[in-house]
Protein backbone atom coordinates (compact mmCIF):
# COMPACT_ATOMS: atom_id res chain seq x y z
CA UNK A 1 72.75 -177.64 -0.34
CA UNK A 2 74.51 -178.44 2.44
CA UNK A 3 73.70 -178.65 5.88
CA UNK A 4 77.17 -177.97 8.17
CA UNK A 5 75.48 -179.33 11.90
CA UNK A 6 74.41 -182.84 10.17
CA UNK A 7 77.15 -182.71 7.06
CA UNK A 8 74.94 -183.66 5.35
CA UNK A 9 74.43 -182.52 1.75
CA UNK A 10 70.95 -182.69 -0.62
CA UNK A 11 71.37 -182.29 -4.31
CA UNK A 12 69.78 -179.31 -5.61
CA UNK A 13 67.60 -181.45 -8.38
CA UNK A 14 66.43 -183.27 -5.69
CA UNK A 15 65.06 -180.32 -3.37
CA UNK A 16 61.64 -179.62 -4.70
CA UNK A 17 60.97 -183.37 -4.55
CA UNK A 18 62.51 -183.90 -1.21
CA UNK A 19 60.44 -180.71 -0.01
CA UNK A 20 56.80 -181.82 -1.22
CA UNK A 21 57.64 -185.43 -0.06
CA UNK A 22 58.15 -183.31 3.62
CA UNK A 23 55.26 -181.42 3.45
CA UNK A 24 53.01 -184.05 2.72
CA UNK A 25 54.26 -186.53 5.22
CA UNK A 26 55.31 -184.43 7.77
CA UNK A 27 54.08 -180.83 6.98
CA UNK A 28 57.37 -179.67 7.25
CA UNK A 29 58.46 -176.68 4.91
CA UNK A 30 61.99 -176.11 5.75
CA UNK A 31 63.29 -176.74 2.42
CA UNK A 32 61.50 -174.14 0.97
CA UNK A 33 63.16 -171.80 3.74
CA UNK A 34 66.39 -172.71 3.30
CA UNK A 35 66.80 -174.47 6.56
CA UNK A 36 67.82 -178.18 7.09
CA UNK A 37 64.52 -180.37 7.84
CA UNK A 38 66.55 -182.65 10.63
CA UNK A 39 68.23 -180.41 12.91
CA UNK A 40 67.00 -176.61 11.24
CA UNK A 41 70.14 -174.68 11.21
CA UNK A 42 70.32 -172.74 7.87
CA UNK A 43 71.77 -174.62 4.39
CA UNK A 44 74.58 -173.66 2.61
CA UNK A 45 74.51 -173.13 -1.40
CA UNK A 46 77.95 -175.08 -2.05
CA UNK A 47 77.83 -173.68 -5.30
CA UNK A 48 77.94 -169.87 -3.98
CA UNK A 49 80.95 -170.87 -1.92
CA UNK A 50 84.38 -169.51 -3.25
CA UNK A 51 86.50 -172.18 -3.43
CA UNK A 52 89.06 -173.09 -1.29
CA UNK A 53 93.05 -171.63 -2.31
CA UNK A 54 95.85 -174.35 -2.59
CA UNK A 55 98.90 -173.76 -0.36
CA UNK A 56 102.31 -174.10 -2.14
């Protein structure tokens, strides 16, 4: 997941320990909505993302 305010990206085998580590420090569950715990604009799925064409 990547976040494209902070670029910043989280691994997706970390995210469900990364999200009960925030809820039970912090009681923050924007993991679990998809949005980006620092700043809260939504993540992006890298892996969803087309990727980019080469130019000949």
């Amino acid at each position: 997941m990547y976040c494209p305010r902070c670029d910043r990206t989280i691994k997706k085998d970390d995210l469900d320990q990364l999200n009960q580590e925030l809820k039970k420090k912090f009681d923050v569950d924007s993991l679990e909505r998809g949005n980006c715990p620092v700043c809260g604009t939504a993540l992006i799925d890298r892996s969803k993302v087309p990727a980019k064409k080469e130019l000949r």
